[in-house]
Protein backbone atom coordinates (compact mmCIF):
# COMPACT_ATOMS: atom_id res chain seq x y z
CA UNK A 1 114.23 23.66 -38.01
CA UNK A 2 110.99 22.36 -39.42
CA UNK A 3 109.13 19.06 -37.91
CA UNK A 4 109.24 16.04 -40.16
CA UNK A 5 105.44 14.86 -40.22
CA UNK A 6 103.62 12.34 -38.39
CA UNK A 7 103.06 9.35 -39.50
CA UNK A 8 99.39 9.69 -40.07
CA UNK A 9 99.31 13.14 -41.89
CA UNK A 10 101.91 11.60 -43.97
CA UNK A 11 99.42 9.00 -44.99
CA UNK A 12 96.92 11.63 -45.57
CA UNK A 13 99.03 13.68 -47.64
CA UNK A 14 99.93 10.68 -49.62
CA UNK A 15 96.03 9.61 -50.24
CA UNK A 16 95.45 13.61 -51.20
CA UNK A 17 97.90 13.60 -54.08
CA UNK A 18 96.94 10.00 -55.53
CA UNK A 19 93.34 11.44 -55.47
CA UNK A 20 94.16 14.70 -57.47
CA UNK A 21 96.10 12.50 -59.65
CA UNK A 22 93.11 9.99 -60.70
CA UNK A 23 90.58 12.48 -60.76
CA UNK A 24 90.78 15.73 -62.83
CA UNK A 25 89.99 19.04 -60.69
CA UNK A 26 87.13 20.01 -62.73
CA UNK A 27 85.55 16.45 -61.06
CA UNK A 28 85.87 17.88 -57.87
CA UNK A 29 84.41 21.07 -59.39
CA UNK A 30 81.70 18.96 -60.86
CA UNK A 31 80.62 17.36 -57.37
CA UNK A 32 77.06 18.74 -57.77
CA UNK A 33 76.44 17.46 -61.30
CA UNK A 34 77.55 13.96 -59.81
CA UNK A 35 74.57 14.40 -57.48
CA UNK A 36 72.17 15.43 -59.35
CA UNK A 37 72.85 12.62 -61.45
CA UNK A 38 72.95 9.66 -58.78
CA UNK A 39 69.66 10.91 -57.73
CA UNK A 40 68.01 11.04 -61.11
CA UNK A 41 69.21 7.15 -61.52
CA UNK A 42 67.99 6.73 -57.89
CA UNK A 43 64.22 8.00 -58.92
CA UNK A 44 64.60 6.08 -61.90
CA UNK A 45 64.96 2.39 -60.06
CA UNK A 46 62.50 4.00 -57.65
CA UNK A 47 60.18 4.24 -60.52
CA UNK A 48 60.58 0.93 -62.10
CA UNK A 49 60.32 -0.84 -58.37
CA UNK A 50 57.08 1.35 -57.80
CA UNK A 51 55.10 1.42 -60.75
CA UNK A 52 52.96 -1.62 -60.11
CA UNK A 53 52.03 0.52 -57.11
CA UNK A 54 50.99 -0.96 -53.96
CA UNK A 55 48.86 -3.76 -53.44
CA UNK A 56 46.62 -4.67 -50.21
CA UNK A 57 44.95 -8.39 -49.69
CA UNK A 58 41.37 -8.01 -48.05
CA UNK A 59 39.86 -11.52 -46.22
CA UNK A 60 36.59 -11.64 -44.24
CA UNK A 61 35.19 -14.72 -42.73
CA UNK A 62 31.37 -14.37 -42.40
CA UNK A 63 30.20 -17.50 -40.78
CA UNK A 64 27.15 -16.96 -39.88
CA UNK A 65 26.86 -13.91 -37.67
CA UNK A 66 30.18 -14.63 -36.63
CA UNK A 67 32.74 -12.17 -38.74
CA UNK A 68 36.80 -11.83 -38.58
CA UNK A 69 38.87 -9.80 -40.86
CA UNK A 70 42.34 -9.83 -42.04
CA UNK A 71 44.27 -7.07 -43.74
CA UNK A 72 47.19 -8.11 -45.46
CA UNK A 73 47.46 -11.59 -43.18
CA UNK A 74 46.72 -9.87 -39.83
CA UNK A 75 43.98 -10.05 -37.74
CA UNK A 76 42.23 -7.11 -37.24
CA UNK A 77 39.20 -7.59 -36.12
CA UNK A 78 36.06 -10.45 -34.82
CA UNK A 79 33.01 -9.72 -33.72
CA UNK A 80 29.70 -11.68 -33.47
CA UNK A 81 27.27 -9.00 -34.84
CA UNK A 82 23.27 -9.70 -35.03
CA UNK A 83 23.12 -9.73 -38.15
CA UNK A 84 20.87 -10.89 -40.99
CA UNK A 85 23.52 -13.99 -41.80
CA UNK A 86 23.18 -13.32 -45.10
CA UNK A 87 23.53 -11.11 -48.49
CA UNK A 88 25.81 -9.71 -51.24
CA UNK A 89 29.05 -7.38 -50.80
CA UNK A 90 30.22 -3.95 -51.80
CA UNK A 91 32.61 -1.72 -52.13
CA UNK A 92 32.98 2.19 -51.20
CA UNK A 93 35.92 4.20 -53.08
CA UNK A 94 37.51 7.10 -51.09
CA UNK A 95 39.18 9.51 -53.16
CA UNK A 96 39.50 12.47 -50.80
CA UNK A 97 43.03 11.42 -49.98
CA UNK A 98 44.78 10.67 -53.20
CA UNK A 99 48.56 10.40 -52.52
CA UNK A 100 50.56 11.94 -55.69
CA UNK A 101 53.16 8.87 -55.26
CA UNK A 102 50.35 6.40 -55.98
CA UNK A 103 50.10 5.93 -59.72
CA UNK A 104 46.61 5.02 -61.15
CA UNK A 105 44.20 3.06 -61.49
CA UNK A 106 43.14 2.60 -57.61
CA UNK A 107 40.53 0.69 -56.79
CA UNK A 108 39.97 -3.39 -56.72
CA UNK A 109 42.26 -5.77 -58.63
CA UNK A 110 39.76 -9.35 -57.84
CA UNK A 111 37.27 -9.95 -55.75
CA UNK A 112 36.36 -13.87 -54.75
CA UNK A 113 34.01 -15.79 -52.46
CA UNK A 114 34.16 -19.43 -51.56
CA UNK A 115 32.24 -21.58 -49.46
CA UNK A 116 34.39 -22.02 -45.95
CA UNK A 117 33.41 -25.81 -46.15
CA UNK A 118 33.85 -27.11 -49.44
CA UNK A 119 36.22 -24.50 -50.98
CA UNK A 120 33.67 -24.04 -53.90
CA UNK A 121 33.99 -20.38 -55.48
CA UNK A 122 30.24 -18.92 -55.19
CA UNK A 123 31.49 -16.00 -56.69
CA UNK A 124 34.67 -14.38 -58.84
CA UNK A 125 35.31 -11.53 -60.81
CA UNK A 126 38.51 -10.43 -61.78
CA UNK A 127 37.67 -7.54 -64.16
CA UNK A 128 39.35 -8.63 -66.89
CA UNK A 129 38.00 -5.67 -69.52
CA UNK A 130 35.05 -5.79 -68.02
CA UNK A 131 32.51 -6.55 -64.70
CA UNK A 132 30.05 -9.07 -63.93
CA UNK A 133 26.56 -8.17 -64.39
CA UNK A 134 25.74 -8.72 -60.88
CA UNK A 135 27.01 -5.33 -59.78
CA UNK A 136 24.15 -2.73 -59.85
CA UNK A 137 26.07 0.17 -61.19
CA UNK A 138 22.94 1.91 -62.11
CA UNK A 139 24.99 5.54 -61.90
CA UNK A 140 27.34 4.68 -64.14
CA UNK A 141 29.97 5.59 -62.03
CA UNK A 142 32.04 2.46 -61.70
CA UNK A 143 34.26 1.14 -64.32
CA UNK A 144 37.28 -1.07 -65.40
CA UNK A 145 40.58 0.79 -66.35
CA UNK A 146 43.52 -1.81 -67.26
CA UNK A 147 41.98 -4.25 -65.04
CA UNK A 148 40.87 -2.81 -62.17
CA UNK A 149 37.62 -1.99 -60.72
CA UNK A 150 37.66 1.71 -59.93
CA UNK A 151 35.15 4.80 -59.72
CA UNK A 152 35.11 8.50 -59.73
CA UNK A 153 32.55 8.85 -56.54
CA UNK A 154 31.95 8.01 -53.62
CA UNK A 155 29.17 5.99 -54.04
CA UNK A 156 29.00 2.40 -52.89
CA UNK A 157 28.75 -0.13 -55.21
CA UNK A 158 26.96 -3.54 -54.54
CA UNK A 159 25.74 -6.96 -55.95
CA UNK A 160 22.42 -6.15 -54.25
CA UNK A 161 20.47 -8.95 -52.01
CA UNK A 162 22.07 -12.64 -52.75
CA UNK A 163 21.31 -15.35 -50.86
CA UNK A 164 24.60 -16.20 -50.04
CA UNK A 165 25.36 -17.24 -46.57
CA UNK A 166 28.32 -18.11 -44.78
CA UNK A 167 31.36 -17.22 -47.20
CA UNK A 168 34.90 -16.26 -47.40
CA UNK A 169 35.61 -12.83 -49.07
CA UNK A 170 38.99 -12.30 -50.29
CA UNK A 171 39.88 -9.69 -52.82
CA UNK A 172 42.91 -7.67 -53.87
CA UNK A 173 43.03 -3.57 -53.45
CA UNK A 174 45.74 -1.85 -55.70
CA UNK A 175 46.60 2.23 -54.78
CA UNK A 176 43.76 2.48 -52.15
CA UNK A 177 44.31 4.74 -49.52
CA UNK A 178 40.59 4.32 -47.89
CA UNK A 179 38.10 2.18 -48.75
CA UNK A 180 34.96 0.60 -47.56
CA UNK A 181 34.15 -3.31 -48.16
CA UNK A 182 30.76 -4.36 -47.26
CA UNK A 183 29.53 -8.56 -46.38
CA UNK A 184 26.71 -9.63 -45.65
CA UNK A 185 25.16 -6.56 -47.79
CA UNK A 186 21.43 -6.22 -47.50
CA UNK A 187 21.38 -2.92 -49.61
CA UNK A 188 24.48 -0.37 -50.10
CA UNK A 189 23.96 1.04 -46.38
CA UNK A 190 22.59 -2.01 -44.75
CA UNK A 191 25.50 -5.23 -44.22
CA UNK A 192 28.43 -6.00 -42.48
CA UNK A 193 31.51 -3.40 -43.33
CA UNK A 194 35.20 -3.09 -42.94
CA UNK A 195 36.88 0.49 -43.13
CA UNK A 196 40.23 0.34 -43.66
CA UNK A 197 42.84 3.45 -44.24
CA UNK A 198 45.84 2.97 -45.59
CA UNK A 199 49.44 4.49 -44.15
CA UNK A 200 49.69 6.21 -40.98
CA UNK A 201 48.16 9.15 -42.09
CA UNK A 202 44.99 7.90 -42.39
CA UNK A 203 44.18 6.06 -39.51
CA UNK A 204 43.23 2.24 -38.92
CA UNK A 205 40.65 0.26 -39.34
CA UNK A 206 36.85 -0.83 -38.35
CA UNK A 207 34.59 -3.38 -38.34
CA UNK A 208 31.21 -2.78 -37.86
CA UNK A 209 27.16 -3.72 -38.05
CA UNK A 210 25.63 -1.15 -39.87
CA UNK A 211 22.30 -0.56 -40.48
CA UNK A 212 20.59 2.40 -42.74
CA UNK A 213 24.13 3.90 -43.10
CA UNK A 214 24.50 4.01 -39.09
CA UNK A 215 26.96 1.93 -37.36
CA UNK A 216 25.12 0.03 -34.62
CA UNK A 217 27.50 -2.18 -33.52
CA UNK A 218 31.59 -1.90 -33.97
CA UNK A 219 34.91 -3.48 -32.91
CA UNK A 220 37.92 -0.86 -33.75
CA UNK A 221 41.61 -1.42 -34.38
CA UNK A 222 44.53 0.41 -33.86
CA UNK A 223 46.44 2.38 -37.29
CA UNK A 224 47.74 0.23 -39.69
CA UNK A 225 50.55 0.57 -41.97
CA UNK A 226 50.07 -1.93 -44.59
CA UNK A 227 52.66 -4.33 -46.50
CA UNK A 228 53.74 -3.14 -50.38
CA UNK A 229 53.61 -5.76 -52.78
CA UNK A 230 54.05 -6.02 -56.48
């Protein structure tokens, strides 16, 4: 004499035949194109959220001799260095690890300084179709595409010797995976520079004196894994 079911494989049973009765069996046979097809919309919002790309906010306060640097909000790094106390800035593109999810440009969205007492901006560009003159791009090499500030070498750009003096540099990075930013700049190898890498994969960050191209004196931080913003 057979068993009458439990109670639970009753329910089961139940669920089973509503299920076959909504959907059609070539649905179940189908399960794969369903896939395929919530992923494609998945890359799809993925795309839209991401195209912008991802953005990284740069601040160093040189006071003086007396330097501190924030990536993204966090402190990374102070130092007093002996250095000359004043000069222009610069920036160093690294290309050598391009990441295929990044789209382009890379490079710098704004760049800004302003006097730490007053608030007065000393200097501004926001490469809006073009650059300010002040940047000795005698190579050639640097250039605005759809607004920002990007180059096809690794050569380091500068506004050469300015006698500015105690500032506040702030600027805006978009798709940079390494890049150096230089303060204080005497020359392209001769200033105050920050070294940051971008994602895990690329290590962290340094601050450092450096004079000739040499780093004479440096404070180092541990890897960073910087915020995405829009």
């Amino acid at each position: 004499m057979r068993e009458p079911e439990s109670r639970p494989r009753q329910l089961i049973n139940t669920a089973g035949t509503s299920l076959n009765r909504l959907l059609p069996t070539r649905s179940w046979r189908n399960a794969t194109f369903w896939i395929i097809v919530l992923v494609n919309l998945a890359l799809i919002v993925l795309y839209f959220w991401s195209r912008g790309g991802a953005t990284t906010t740069i601040r160093i306060e040189a006071i003086g001799q007396q330097y501190r640097a924030f990536v993204d909000g966090e402190l990374i790094g102070e130092r007093i260095f002996q250095s000359d106390g004043q000069g222009g800035i610069g920036f160093l593109l690294n290309q050598q690890y391009e990441l295929p999810a990044l789209p382009k440009p890379n490079g710098v969205d704004w760049v800004r300084l302003t006097d730490p007492d007053t608030g007065e901006v000393i200097f501004e560009d926001t490469f809006d179709g073009s650059y300010s003159d002040l940047w000795e791009n005698t190579a050639g090499d640097w250039f605005v595409e759809d607004g920002v500030f990007t180059s096809t070498s690794r050569r380091m750009i500068t506004t050469g010797l300015q006698p500015w003096r105690s500032y506040i540099f702030e600027a805006q990075l978009r798709n940079v995976t390494e890049m150096a930013i230089l303060v204080h700049a005497q020359d392209a190898r001769t200033g105050v520079v920050l070294k940051i890498g971008q994602f895990r994969a690329f290590g962290g960050s340094t601050l450092a004196r450096s004079v000739n191209g040499s780093s004479v004196e440096r404070v180092d931080n541990v890897r960073l894994e910087l915020d995405r913003g829009q």
